[in-house]
PDB file of N, CA and C in Angstrom:
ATOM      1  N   UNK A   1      -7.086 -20.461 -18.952  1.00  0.00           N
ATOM      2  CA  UNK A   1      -7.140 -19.020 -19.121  1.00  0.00           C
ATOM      3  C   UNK A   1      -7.326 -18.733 -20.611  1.00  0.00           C
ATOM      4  N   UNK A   2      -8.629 -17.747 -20.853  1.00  0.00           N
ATOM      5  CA  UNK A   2      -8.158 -17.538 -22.376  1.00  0.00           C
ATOM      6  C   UNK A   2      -7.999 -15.970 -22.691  1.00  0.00           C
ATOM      7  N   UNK A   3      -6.946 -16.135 -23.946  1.00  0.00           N
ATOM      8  CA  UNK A   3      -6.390 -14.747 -24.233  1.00  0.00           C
ATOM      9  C   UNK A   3      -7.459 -13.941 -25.155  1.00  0.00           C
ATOM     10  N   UNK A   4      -7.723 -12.607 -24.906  1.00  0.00           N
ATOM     11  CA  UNK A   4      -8.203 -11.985 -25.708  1.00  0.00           C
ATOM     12  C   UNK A   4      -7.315 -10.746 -26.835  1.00  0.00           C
ATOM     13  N   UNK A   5      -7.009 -11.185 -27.983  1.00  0.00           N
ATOM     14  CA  UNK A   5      -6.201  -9.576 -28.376  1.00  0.00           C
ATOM     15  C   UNK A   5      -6.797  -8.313 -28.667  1.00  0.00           C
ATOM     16  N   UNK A   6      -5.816  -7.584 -28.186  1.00  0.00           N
ATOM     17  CA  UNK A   6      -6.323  -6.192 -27.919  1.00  0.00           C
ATOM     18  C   UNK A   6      -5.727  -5.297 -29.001  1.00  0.00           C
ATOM     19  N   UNK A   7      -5.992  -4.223 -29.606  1.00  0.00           N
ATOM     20  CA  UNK A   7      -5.364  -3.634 -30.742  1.00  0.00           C
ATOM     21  C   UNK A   7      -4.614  -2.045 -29.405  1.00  0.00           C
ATOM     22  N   UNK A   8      -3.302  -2.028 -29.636  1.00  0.00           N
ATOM     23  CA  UNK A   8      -2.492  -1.283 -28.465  1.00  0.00           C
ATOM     24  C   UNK A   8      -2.845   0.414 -28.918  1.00  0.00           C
ATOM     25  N   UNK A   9      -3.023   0.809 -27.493  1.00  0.00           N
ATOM     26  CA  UNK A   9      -3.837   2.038 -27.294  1.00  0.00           C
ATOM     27  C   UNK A   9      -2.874   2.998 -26.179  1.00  0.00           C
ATOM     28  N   UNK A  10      -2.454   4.192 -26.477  1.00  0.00           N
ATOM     29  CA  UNK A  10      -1.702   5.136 -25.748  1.00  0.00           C
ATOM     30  C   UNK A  10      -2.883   5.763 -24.508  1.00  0.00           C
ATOM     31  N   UNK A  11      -2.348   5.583 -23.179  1.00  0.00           N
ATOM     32  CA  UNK A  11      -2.758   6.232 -22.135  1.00  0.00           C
ATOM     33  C   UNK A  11      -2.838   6.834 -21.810  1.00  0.00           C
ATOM     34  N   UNK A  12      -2.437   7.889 -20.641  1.00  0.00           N
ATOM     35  CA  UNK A  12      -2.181   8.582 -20.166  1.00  0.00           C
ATOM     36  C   UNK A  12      -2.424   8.393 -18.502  1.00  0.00           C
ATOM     37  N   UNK A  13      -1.620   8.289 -17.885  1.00  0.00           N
ATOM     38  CA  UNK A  13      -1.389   8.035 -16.231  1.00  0.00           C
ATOM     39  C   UNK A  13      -0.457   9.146 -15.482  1.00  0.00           C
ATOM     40  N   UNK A  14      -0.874   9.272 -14.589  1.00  0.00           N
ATOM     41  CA  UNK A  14      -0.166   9.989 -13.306  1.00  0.00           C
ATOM     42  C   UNK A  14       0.563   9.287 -12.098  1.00  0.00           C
ATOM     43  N   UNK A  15       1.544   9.330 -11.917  1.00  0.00           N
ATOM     44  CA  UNK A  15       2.521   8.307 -11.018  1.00  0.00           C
ATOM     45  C   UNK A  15       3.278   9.226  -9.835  1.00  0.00           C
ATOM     46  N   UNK A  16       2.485   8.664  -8.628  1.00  0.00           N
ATOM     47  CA  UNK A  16       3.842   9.290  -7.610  1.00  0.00           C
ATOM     48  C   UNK A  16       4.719   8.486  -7.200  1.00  0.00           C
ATOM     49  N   UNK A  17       5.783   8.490  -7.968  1.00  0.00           N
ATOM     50  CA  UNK A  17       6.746   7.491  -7.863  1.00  0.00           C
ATOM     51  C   UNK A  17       7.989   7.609  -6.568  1.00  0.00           C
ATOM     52  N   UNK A  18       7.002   8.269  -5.630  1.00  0.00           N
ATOM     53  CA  UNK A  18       7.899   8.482  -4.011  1.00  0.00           C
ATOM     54  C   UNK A  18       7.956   6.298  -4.114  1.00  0.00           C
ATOM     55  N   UNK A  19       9.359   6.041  -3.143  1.00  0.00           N
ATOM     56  CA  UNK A  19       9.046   4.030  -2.810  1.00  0.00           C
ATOM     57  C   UNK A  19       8.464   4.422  -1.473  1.00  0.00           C
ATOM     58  N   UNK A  20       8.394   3.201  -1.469  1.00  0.00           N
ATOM     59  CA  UNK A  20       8.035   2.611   0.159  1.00  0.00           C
ATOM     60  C   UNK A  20       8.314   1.424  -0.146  1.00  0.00           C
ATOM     61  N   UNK A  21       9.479   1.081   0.279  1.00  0.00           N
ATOM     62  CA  UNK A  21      10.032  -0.532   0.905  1.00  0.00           C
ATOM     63  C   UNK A  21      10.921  -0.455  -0.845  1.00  0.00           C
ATOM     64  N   UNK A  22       9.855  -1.809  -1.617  1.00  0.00           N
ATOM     65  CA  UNK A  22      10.132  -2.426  -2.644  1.00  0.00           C
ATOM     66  C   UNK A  22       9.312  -1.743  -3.995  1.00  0.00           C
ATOM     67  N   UNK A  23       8.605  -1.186  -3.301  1.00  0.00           N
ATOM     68  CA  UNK A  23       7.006  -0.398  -4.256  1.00  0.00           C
ATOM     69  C   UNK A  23       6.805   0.666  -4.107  1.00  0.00           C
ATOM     70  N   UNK A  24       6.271   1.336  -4.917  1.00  0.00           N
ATOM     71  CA  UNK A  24       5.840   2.482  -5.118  1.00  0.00           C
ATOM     72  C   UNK A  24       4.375   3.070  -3.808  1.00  0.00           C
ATOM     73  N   UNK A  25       4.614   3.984  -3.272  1.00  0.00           N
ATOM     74  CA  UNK A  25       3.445   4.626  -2.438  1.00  0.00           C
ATOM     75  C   UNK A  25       2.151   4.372  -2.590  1.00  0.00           C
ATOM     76  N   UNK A  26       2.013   4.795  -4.073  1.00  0.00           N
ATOM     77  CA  UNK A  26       0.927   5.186  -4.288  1.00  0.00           C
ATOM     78  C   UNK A  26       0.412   4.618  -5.640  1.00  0.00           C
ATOM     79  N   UNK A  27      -0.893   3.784  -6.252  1.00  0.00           N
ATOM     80  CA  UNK A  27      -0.912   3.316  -7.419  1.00  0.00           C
ATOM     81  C   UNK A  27      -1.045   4.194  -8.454  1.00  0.00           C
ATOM     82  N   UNK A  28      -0.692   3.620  -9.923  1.00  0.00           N
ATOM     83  CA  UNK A  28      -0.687   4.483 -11.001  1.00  0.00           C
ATOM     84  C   UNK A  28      -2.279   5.117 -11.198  1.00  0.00           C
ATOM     85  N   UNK A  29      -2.732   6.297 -11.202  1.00  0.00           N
ATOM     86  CA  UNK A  29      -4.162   6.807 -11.812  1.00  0.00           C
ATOM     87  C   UNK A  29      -4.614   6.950 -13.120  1.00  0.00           C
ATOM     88  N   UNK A  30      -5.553   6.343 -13.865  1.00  0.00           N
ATOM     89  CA  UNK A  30      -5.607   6.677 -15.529  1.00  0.00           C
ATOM     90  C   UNK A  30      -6.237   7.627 -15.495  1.00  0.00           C
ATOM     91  N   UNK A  31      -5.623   8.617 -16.364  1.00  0.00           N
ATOM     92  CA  UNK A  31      -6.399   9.616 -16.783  1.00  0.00           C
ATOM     93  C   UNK A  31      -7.402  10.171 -17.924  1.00  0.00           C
ATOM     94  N   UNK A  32      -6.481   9.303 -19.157  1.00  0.00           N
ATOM     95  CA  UNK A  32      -7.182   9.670 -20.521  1.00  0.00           C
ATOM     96  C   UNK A  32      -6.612   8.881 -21.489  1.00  0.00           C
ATOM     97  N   UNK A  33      -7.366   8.190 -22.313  1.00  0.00           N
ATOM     98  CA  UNK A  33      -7.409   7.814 -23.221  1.00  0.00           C
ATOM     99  C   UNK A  33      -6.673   8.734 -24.449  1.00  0.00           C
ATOM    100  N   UNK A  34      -5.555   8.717 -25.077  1.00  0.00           N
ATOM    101  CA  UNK A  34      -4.585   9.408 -26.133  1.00  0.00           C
ATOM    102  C   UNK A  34      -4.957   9.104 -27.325  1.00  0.00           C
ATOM    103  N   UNK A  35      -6.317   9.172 -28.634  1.00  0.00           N
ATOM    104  CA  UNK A  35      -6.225   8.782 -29.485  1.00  0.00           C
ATOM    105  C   UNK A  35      -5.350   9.087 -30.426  1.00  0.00           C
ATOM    106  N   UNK A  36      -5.059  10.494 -30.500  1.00  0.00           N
ATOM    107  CA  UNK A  36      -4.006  10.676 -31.427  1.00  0.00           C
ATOM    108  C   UNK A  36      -2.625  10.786 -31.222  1.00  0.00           C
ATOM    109  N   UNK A  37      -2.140   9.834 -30.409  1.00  0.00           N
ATOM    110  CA  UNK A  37      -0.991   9.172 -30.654  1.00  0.00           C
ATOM    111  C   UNK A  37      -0.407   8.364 -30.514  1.00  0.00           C
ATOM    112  N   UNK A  38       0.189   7.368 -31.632  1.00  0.00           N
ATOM    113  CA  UNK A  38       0.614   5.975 -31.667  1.00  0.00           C
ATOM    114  C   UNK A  38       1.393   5.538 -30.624  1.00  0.00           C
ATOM    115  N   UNK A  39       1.336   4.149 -30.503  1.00  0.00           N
ATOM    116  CA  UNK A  39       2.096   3.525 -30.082  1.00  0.00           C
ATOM    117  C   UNK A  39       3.587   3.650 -30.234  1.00  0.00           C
ATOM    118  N   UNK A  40       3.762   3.419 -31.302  1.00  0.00           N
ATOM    119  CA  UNK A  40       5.257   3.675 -31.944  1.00  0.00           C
ATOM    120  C   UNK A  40       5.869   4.750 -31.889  1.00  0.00           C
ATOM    121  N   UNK A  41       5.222   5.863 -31.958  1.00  0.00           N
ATOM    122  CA  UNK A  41       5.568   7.492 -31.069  1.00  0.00           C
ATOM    123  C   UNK A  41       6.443   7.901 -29.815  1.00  0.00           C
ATOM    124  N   UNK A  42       5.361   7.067 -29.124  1.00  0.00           N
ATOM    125  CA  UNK A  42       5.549   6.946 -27.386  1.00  0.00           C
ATOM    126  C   UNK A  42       7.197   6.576 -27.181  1.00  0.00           C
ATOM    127  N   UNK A  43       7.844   7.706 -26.968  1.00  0.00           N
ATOM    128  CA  UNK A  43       9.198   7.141 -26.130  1.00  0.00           C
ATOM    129  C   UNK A  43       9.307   6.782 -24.593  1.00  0.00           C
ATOM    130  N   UNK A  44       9.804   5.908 -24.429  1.00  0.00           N
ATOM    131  CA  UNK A  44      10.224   5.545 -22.973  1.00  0.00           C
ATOM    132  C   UNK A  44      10.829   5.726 -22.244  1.00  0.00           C
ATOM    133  N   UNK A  45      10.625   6.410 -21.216  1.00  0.00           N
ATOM    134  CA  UNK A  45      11.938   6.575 -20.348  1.00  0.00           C
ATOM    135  C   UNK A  45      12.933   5.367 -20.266  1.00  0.00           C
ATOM    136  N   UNK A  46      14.069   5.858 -20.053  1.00  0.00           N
ATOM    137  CA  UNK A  46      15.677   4.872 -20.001  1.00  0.00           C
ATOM    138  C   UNK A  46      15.281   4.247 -18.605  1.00  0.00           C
ATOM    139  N   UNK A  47      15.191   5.502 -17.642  1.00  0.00           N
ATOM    140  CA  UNK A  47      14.765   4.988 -15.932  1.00  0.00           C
ATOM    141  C   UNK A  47      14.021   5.878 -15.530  1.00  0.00           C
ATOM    142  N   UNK A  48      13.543   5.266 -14.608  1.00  0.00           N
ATOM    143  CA  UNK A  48      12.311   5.644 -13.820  1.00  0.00           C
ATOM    144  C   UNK A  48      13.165   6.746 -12.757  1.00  0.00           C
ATOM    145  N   UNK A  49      12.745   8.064 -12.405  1.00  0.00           N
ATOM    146  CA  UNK A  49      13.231   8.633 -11.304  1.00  0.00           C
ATOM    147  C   UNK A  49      13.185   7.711  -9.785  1.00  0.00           C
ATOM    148  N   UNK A  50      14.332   7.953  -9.195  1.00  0.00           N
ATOM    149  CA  UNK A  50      14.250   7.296  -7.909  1.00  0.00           C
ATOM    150  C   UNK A  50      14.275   8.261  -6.848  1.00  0.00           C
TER     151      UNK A  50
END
């Protein structure tokens, strides 16, 4: 396998985070590309709604 590096890029996705079983319903959708704003910006949720 070979690795390629990537220089890290902010997203933007839409999640219906209803489960089913072990997983999620439905897959994540990308929406848009975020140039203006960093990586290091981006806070994370603690947890995911259940």
């Amino acid at each position: 396998m070979r690795l390629t590096p990537v220089e890290p890029v902010v997203v933007e996705v839409s999640a219906d985070v209803a489960p089913s079983g072990h997983s999620f319903r439905h897959p994540l959708r990308f929406r848009r590309v975020r140039p203006e704003l960093e990586p290091d910006a981006v806070e994370l949720p603690a947890r995911l709604p259940v």
